[in-house]
C-alpha atoms as a PDB file:
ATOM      1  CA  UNK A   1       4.421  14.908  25.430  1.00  0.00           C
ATOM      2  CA  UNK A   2       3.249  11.112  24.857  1.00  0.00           C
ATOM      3  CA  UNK A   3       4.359   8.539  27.423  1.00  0.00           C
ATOM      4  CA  UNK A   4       7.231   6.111  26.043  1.00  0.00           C
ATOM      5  CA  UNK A   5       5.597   3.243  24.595  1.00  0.00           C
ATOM      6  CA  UNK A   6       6.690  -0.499  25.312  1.00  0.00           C
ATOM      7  CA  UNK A   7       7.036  -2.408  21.985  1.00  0.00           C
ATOM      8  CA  UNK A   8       4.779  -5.305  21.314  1.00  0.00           C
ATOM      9  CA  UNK A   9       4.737  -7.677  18.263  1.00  0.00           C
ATOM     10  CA  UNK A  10       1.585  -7.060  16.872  1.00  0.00           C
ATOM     11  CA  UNK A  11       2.935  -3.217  16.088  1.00  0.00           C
ATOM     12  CA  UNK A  12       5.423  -4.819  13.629  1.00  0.00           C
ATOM     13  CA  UNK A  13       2.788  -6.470  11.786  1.00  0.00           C
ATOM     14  CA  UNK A  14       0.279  -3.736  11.760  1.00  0.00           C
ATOM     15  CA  UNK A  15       3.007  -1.054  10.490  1.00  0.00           C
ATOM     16  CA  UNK A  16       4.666  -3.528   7.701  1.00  0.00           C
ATOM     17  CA  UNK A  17       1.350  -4.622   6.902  1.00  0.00           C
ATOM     18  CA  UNK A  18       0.168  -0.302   6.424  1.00  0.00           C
ATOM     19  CA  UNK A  19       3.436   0.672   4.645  1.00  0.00           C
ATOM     20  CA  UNK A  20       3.367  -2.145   1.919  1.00  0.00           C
ATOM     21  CA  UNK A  21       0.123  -0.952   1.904  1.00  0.00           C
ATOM     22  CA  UNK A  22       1.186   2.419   0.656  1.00  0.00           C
ATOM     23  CA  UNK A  23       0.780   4.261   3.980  1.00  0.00           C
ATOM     24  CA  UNK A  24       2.764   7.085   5.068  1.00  0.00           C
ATOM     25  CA  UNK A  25       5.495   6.510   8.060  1.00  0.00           C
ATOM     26  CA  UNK A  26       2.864   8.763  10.261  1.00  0.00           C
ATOM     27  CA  UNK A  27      -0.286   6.588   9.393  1.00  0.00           C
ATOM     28  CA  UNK A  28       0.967   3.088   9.735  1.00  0.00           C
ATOM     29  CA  UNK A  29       2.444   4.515  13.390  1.00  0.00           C
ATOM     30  CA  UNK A  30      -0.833   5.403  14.383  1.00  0.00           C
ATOM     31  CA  UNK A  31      -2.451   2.376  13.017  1.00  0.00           C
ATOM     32  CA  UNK A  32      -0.327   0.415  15.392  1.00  0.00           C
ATOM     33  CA  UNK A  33      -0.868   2.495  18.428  1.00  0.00           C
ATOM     34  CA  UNK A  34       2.968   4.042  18.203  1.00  0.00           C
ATOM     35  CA  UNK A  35       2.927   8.223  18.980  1.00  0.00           C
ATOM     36  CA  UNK A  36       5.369   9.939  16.058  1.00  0.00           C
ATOM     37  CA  UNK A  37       7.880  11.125  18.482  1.00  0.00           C
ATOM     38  CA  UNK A  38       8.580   7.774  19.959  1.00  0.00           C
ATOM     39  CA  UNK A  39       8.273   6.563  16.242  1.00  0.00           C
ATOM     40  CA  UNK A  40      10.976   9.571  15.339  1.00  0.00           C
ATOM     41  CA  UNK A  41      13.535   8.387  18.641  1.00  0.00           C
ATOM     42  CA  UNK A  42      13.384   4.684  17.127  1.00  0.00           C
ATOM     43  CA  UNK A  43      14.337   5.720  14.288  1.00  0.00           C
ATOM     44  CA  UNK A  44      17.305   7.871  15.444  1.00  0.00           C
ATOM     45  CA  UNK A  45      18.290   4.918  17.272  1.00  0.00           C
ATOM     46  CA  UNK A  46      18.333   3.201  14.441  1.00  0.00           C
ATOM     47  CA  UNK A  47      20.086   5.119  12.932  1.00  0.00           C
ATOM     48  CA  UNK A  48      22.970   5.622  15.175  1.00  0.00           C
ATOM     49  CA  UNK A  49      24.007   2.192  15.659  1.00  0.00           C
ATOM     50  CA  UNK A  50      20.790   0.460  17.236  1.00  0.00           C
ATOM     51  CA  UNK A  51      18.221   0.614  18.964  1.00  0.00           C
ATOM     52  CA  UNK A  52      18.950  -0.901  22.424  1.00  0.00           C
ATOM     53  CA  UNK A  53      15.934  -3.060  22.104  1.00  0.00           C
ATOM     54  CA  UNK A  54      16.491  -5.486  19.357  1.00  0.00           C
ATOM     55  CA  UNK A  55      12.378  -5.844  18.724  1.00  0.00           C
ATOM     56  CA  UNK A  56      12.739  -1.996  17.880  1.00  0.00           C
ATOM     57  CA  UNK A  57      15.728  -2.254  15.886  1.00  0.00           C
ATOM     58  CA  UNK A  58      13.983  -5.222  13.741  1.00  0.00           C
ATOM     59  CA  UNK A  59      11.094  -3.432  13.176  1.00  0.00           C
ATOM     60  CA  UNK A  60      12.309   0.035  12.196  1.00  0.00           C
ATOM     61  CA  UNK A  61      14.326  -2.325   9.377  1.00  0.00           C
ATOM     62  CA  UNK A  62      11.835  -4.165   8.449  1.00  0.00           C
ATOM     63  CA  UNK A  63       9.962  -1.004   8.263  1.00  0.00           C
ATOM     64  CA  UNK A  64      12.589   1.041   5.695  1.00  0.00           C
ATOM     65  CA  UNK A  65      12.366  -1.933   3.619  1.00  0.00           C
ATOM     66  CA  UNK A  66       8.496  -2.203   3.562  1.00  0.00           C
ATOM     67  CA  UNK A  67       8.425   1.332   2.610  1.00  0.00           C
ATOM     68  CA  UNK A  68      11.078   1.280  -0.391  1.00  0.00           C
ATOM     69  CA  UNK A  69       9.301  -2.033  -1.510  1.00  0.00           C
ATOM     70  CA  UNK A  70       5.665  -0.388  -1.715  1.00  0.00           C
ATOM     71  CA  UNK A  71       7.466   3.113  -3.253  1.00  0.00           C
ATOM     72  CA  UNK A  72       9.294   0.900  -6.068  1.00  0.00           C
ATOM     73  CA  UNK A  73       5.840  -0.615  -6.887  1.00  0.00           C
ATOM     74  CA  UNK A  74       4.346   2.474  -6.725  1.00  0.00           C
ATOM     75  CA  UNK A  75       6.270   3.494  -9.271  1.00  0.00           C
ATOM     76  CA  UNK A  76       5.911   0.830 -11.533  1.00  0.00           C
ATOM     77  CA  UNK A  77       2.416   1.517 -11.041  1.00  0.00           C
ATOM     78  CA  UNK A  78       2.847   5.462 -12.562  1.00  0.00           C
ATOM     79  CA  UNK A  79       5.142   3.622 -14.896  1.00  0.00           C
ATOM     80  CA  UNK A  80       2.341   1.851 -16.355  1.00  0.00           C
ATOM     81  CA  UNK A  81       0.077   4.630 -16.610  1.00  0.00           C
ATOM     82  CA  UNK A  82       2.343   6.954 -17.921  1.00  0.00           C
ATOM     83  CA  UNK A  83       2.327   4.693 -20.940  1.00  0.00           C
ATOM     84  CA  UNK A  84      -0.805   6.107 -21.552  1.00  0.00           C
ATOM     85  CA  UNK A  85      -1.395   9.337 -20.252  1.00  0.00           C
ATOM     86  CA  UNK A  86       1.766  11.975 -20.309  1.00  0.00           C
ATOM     87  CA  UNK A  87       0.279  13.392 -16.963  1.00  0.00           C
ATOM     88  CA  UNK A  88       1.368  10.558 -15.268  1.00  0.00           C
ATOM     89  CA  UNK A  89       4.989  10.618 -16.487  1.00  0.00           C
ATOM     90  CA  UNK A  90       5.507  14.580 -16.018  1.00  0.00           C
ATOM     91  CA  UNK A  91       3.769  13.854 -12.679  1.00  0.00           C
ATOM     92  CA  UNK A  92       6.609  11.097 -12.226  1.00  0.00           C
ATOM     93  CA  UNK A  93       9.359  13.067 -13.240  1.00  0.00           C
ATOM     94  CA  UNK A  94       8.164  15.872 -11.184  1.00  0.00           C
ATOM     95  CA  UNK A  95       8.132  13.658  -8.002  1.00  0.00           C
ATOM     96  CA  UNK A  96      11.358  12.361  -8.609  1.00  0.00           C
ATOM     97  CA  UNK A  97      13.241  15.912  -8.256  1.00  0.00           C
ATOM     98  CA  UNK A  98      12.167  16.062  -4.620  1.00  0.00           C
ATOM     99  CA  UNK A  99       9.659  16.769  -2.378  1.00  0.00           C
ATOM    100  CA  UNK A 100       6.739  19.356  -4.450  1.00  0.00           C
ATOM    101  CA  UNK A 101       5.433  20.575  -1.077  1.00  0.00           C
ATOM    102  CA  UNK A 102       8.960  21.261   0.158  1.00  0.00           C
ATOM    103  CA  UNK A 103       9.428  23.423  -2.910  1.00  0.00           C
ATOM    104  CA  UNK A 104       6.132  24.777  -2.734  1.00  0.00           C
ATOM    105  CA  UNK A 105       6.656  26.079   0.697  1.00  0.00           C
ATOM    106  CA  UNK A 106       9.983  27.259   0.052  1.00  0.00           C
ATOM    107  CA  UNK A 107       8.539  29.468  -2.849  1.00  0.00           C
ATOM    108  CA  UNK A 108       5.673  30.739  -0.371  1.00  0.00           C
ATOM    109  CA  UNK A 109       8.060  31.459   2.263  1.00  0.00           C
ATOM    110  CA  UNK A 110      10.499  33.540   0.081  1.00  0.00           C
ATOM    111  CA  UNK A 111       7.196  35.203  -1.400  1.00  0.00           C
ATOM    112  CA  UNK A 112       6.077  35.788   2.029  1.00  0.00           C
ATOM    113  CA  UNK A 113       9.652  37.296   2.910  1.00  0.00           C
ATOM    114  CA  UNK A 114       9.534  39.979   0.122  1.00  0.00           C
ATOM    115  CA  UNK A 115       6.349  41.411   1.127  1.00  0.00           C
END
């Protein structure tokens, strides 16, 4: 298990910066220097009220929004393409319904069940 890391101000920057940047929650954390599971306990934090640190509570906000900004941009991106090729609308649409891999695994594991 990681040691607890100490928040510093140059990890805000560096995971904003990642996720506006289209980065996963995972990537911009490691970018930054921040292990996933202290990354996952901010965010519980978070979500329970607040983090008791109020560094760590600003950042895991200002990281939620990053992340919906760059996803609503990245869809207005597909948007735009989908104007002209159909794969990127169905590919849209098909994104929209929820996580493929989720489903995908789901399907493998009931597949893998039957046998």
């Amino acid at each position: 298990m990681p040691r607890p890391v100490a928040f510093r101000p140059e990890m805000r920057d560096t995971v904003v910066t990642a996720l506006l940047n289209g980065s996963t929650y995972r990537a911009a954390c490691e970018a930054a220097g921040i292990p996933w599971s202290t990354w996952k306990d901010w965010s519980k934090a978070h979500r329970e009220g607040g983090h008791p640190d109020p560094d760590v509570d600003a950042l895991v906000s200002a990281a939620r929004e990053a992340y919906g900004r760059a996803t609503n941009e990245l869809s207005a991106s597909v948007r735009t393409a989908a104007a002209d090729d159909w794969r990127a609308a169905a590919w849209q649409l098909e994104h929209r319904q929820g996580d493929p891999k989720a489903r995908h695994d789901e399907r493998r594991a009931r597949w893998e069940a039957e046998i």
